[in-house]
Every structure is written in C-alpha cells, then in structure tokens.
Protein backbone atom coordinates (compact mmCIF):
# COMPACT_ATOMS: atom_id res chain seq x y z
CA UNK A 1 20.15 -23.44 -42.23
CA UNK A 2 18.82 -19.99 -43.08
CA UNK A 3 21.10 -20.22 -46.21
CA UNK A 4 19.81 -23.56 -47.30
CA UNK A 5 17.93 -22.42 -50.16
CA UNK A 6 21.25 -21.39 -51.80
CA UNK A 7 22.60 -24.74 -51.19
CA UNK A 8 22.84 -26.97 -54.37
CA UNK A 9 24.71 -29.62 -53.21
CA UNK A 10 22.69 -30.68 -50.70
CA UNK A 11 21.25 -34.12 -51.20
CA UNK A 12 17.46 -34.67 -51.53
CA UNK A 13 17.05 -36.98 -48.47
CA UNK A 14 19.45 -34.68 -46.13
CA UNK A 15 17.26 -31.70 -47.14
CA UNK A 16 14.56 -34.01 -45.82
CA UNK A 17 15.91 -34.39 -42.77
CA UNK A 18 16.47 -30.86 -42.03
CA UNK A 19 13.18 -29.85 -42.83
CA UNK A 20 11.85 -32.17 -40.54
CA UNK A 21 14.46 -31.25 -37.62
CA UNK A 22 13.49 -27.82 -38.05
CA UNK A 23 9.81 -28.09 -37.75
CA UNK A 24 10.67 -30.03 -34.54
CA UNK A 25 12.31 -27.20 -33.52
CA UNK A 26 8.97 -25.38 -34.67
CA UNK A 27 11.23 -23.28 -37.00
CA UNK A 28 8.75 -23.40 -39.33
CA UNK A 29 10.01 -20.46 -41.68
CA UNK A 30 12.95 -22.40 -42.33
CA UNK A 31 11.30 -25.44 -42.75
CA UNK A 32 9.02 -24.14 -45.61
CA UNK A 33 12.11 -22.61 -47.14
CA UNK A 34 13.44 -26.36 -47.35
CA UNK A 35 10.55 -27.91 -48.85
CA UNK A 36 10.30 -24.72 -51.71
CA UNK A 37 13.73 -26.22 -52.24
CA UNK A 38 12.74 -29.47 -52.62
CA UNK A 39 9.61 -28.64 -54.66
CA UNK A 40 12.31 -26.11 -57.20
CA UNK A 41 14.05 -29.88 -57.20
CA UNK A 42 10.64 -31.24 -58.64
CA UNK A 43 11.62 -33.90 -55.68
CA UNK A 44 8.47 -36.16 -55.86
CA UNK A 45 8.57 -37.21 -52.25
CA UNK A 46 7.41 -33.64 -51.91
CA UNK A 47 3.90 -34.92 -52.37
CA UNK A 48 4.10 -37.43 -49.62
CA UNK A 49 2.01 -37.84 -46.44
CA UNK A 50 4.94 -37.08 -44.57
CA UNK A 51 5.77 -33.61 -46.28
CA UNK A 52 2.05 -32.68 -45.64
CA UNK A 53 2.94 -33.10 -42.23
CA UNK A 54 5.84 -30.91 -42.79
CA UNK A 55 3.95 -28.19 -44.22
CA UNK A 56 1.00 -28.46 -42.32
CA UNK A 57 2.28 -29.19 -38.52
CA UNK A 58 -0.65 -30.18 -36.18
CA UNK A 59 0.40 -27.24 -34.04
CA UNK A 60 -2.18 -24.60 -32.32
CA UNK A 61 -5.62 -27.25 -33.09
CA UNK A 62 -6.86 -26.65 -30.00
CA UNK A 63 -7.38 -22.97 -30.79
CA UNK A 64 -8.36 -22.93 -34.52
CA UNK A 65 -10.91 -26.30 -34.87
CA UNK A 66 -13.44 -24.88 -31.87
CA UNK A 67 -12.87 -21.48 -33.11
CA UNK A 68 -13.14 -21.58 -37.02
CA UNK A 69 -16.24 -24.67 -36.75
CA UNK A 70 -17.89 -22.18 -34.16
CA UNK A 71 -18.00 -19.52 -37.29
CA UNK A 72 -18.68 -22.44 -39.90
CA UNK A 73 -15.25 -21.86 -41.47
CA UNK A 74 -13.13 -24.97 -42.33
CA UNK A 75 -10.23 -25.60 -39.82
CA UNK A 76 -7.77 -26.23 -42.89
CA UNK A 77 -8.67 -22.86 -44.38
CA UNK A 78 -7.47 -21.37 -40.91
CA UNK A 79 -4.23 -23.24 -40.64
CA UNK A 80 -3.39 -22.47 -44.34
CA UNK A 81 -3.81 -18.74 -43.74
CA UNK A 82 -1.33 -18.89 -40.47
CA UNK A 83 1.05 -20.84 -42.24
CA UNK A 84 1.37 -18.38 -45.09
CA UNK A 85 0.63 -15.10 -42.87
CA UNK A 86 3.34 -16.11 -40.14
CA UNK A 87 4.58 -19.72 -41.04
CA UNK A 88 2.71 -19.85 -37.60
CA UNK A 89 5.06 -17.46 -35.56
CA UNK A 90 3.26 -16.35 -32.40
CA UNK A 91 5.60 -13.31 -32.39
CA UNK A 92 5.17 -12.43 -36.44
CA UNK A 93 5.06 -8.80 -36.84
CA UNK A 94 5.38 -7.89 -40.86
CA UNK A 95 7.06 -4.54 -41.97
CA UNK A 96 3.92 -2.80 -42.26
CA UNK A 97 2.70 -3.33 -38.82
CA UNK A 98 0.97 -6.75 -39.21
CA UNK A 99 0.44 -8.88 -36.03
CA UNK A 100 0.86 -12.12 -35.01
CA UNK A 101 -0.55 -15.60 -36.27
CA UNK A 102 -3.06 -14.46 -38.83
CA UNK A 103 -1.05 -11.31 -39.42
CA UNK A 104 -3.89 -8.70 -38.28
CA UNK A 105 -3.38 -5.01 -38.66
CA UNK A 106 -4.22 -2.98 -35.38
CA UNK A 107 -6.97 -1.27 -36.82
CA UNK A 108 -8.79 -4.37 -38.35
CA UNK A 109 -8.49 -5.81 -34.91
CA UNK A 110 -10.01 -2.68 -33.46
CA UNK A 111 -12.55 -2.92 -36.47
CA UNK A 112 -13.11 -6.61 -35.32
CA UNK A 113 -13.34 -6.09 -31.53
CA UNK A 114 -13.53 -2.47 -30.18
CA UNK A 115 -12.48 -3.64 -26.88
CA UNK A 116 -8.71 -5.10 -28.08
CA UNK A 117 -5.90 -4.04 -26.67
CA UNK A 118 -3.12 -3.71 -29.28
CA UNK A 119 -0.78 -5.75 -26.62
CA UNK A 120 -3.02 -8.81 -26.87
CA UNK A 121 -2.24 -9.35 -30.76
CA UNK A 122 0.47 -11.43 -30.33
CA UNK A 123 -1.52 -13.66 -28.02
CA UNK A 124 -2.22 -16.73 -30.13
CA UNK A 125 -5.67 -17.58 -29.09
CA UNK A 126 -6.98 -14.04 -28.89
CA UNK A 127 -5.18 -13.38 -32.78
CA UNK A 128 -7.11 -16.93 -33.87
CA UNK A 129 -10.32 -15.16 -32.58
CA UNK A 130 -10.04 -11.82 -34.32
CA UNK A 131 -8.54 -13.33 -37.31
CA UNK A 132 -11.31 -15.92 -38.02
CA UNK A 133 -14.20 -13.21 -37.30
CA UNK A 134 -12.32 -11.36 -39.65
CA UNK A 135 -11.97 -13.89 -42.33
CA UNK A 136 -15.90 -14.77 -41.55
CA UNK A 137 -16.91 -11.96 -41.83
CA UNK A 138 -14.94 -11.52 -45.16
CA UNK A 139 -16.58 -14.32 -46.39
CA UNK A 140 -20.25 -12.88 -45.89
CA UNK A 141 -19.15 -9.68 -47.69
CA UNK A 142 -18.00 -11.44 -50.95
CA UNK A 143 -21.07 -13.79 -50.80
CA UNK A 144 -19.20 -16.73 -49.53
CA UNK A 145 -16.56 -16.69 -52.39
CA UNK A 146 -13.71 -17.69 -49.76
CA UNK A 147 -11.36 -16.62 -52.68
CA UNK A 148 -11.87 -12.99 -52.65
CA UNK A 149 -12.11 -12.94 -48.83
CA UNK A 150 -8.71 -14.43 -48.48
CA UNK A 151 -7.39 -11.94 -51.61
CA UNK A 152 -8.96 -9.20 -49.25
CA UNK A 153 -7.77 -10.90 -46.18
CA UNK A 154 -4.23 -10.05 -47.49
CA UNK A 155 -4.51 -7.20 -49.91
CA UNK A 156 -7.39 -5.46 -47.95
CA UNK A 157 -10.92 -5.70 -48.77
CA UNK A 158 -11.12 -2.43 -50.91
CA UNK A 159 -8.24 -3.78 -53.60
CA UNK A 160 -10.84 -6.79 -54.09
C-alpha cells in the first residue's frame, strides 16, 4: 500500500476500495496518497460525496466543533488544518520538531499556554486546544484574513 502511488496498473475502482479500507484502518496518510492518485487520474468520482468522506473522515468532532465554535473559528477550517498538518496522526512529529495533530512547535505551545508540558503535545485534545488558540489568535493578528493566518500557521507568522 505505501507504494501505491507508483502503481499504474491499478484499476480506478480497486484504488477506491483501498482508499476506503485504509481510512477504516484510520491510515489516513495512505489513504490521501490514494486519492492524489486518483485525482493525477483526473478520476471524476474523485468529486463524489463519498471521497469527501474519504478525505475528510468524521474522526476527533468531539474535540474540534466545541473547541474551534468556542473561539468563533469554523470546525471545517480545523479539520482541514489536521488533515494536512498530520493527515490526523495523534503521534505526528515532523522533522523539525513539530507535534502532534495540528503540528505545534514546542515553543508556540509554550507561547500559547505557559503552563504546557512538552509531553502533553501529542495528547489530541490538549494539541486541538493550543492549536486553535493559536490559529485564533493568528487570525486577530492578520485582521481576520484566515489566509495569512494559516500561511503563518505553517510558515511562521514572521515569513507572512
């Protein structure tokens, strides 16, 4: 599976069928890779309901709606930054140091919440919380353009 991608001969419909076996498996990584594959195809059932589904799992809800609504930030706009910060990985650490679901650095946690302990990161509710006060807090800094906070959310606010 985690050579998929160079996989031509693959049929359309089986690649279908993995990617939804893998996000069953909450291999999401994998999954995305499957669907990039299909989208390369220009596979029109791509844009279907049911790939949406694929891409967008209804995983972790009950930690990002209360959470992002209680900071007026849209629940989508949450779950779109953990799928593309850790294809929503719980354990996610990047090669510069990068934690967890929203992929925070140490010291922006710290920056965020004085009190965090570095260990706590990877805990998926407590990452949600530090990572939408973050993104929040982004937001109010750029004037609520959402675009630059997310460019800064990534790239750091100073590159912005």
């Amino acid at each position: 599976l985690r050579s998929v991608d160079t996989k031509k001969n693959f049929s359309n419909p089986f690649l279908v069928f993995l990617a939804n076996e893998t996000c069953k498996n909450q291999s999401y990584s994998v999954c995305y890779r499957i669907l990039t594959e299909l989208n390369q195809r220009s596979f029109q059932d791509i844009y279907s309901e049911v790939a949406l589904d694929l891409y967008f799992p209804d995983v972790l809800q009950d930690a990002i709606v209360p959470t992002a609504s209680t900071l007026n930030l849209d629940p989508i706009l949450v779950t779109s930054l953990i799928k593309q910060e850790s294809a929503f990985s719980v354990e996610a650490v990047s090669s510069v140091g990068a934690m967890g679901l929203m992929q925070l650095m140490p010291f922006t946690a710290v920056a965020v919440d004085g009190q965090i302990e570095q260990s706590k990161l990877t805990d998926p509710k407590t990452n949600i919380r530090l990572g939408t006060l973050y993104l929040s807090e982004l937001i109010q800094r750029f004037n609520g353009n959402w675009v630059y906070a997310l460019a800064g959310y990534n790239a750091g606010p100073h590159r912005v």
